[in-house]
C-alpha atoms as a PDB file:
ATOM      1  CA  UNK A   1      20.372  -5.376  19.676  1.00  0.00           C
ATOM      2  CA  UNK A   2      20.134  -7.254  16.573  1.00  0.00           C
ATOM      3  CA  UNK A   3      22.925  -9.341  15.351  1.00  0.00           C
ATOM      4  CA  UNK A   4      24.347  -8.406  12.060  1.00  0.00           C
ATOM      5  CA  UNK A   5      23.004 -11.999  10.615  1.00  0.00           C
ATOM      6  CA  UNK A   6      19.732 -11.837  11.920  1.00  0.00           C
ATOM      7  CA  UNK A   7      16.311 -13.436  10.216  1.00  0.00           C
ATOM      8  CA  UNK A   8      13.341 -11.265   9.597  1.00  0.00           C
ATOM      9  CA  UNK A   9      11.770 -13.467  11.912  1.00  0.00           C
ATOM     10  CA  UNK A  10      13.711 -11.535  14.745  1.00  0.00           C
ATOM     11  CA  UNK A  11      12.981  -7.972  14.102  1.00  0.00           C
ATOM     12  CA  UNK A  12      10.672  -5.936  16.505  1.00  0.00           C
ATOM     13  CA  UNK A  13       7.736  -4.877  15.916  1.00  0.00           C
ATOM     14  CA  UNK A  14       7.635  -2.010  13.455  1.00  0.00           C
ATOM     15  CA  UNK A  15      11.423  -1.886  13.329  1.00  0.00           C
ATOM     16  CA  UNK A  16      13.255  -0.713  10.263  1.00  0.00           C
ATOM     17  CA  UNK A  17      15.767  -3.156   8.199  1.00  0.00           C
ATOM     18  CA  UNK A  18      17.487  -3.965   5.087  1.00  0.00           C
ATOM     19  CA  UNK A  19      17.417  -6.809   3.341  1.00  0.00           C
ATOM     20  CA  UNK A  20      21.496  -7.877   3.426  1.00  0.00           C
ATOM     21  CA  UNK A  21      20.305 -11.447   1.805  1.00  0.00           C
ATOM     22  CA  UNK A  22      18.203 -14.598   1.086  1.00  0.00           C
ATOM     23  CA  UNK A  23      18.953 -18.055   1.591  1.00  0.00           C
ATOM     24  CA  UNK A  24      16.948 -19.020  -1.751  1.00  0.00           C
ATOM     25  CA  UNK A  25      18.477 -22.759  -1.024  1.00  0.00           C
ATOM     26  CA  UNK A  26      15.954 -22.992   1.574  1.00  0.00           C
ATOM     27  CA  UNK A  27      13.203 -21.869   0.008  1.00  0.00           C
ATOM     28  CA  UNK A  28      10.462 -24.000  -2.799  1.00  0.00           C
ATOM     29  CA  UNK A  29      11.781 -22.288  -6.229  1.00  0.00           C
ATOM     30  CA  UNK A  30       7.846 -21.102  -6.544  1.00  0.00           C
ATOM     31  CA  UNK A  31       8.398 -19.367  -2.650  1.00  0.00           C
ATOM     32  CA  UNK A  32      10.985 -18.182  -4.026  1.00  0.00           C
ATOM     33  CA  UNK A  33      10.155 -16.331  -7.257  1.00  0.00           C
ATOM     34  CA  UNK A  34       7.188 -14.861  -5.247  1.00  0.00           C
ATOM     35  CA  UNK A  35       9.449 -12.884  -3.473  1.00  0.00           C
ATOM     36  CA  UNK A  36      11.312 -11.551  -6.481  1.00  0.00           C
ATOM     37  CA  UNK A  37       8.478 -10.670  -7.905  1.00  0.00           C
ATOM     38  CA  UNK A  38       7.347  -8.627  -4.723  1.00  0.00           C
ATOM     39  CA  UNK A  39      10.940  -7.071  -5.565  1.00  0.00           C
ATOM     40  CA  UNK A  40      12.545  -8.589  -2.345  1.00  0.00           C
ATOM     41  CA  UNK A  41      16.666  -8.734  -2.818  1.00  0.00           C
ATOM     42  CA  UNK A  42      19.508  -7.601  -1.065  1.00  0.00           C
ATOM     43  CA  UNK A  43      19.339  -3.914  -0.051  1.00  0.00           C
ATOM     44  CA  UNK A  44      15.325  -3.128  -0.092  1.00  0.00           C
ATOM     45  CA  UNK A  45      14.463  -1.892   3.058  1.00  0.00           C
ATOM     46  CA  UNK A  46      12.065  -4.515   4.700  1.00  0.00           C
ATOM     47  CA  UNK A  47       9.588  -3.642   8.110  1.00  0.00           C
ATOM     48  CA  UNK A  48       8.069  -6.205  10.481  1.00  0.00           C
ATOM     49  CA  UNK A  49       4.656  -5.031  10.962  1.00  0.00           C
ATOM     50  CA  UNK A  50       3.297  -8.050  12.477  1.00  0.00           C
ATOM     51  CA  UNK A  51       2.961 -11.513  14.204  1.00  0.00           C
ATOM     52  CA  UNK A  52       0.593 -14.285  14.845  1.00  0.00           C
ATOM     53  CA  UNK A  53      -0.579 -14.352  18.108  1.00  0.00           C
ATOM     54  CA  UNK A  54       0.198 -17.762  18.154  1.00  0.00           C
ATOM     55  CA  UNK A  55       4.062 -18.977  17.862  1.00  0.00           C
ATOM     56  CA  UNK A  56       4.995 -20.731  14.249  1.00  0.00           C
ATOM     57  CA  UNK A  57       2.105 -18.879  12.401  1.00  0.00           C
ATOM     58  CA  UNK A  58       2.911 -15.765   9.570  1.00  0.00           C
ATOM     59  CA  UNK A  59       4.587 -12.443  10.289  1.00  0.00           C
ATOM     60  CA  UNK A  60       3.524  -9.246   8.116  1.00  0.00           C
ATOM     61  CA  UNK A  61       5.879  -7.080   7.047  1.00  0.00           C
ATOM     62  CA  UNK A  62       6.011  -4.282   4.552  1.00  0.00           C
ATOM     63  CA  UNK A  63       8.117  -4.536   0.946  1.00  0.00           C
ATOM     64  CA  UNK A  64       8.707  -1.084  -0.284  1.00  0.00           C
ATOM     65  CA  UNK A  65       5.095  -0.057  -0.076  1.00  0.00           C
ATOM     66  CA  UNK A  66       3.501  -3.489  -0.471  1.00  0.00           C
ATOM     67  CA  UNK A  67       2.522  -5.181   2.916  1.00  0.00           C
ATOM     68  CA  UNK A  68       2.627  -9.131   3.179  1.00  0.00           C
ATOM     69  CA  UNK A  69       1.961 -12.405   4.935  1.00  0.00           C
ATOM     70  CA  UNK A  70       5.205 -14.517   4.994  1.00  0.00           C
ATOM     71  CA  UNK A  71       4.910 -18.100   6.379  1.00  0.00           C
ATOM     72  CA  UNK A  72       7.714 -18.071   9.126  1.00  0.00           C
ATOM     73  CA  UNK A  73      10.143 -20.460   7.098  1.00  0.00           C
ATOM     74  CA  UNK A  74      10.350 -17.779   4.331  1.00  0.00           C
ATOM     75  CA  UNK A  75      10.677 -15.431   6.940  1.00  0.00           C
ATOM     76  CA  UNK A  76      13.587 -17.093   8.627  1.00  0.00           C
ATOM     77  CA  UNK A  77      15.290 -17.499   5.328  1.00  0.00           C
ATOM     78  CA  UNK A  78      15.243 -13.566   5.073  1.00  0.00           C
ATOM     79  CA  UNK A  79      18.386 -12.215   6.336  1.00  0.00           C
ATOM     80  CA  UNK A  80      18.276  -7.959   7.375  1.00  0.00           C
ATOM     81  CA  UNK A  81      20.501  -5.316   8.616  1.00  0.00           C
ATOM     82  CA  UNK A  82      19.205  -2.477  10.969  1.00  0.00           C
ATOM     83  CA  UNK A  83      18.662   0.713   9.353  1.00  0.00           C
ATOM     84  CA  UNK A  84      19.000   4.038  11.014  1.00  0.00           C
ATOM     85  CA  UNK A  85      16.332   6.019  11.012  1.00  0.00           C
END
């Protein structure tokens, strides 16, 4: 089970979440308005698609219908809510 504080960085595979924040402290301010501009705030339902094989490289997830490569700091920065399906 997820904890209700979790990063996107510890979703499962192709599981379902909402974004319930950012920690835009802890992000570069250029990091940081890429992700508003991919329309990434609190509430937009977020999906981990997938990981590097190796540890420490970037997940993929999907933004509304947008998929993306996050380097895993952003990704840890990215706090999510389950969703029920």
């Amino acid at each position: 089970m997820l904890s209700p504080n979790a990063s996107l960085s510890h979703l499962a595979q192709r599981q379902h979440a909402r974004v319930a924040g950012v920690d835009w402290d802890a992000l570069q301010p250029a990091e940081a308005r890429r992700l508003r501009e991919f329309g990434l705030d609190e509430g937009v339902e977020i999906e981990l698609l997938h990981r590097a094989w190796l540890g420490g490289g970037p997940v993929a997830c999907r933004i509304g219908r947008m998929m993306v490569a996050l380097r895993p700091h952003v990704a840890a920065a990215i706090r999510v809510s389950t969703t029920a399906d």
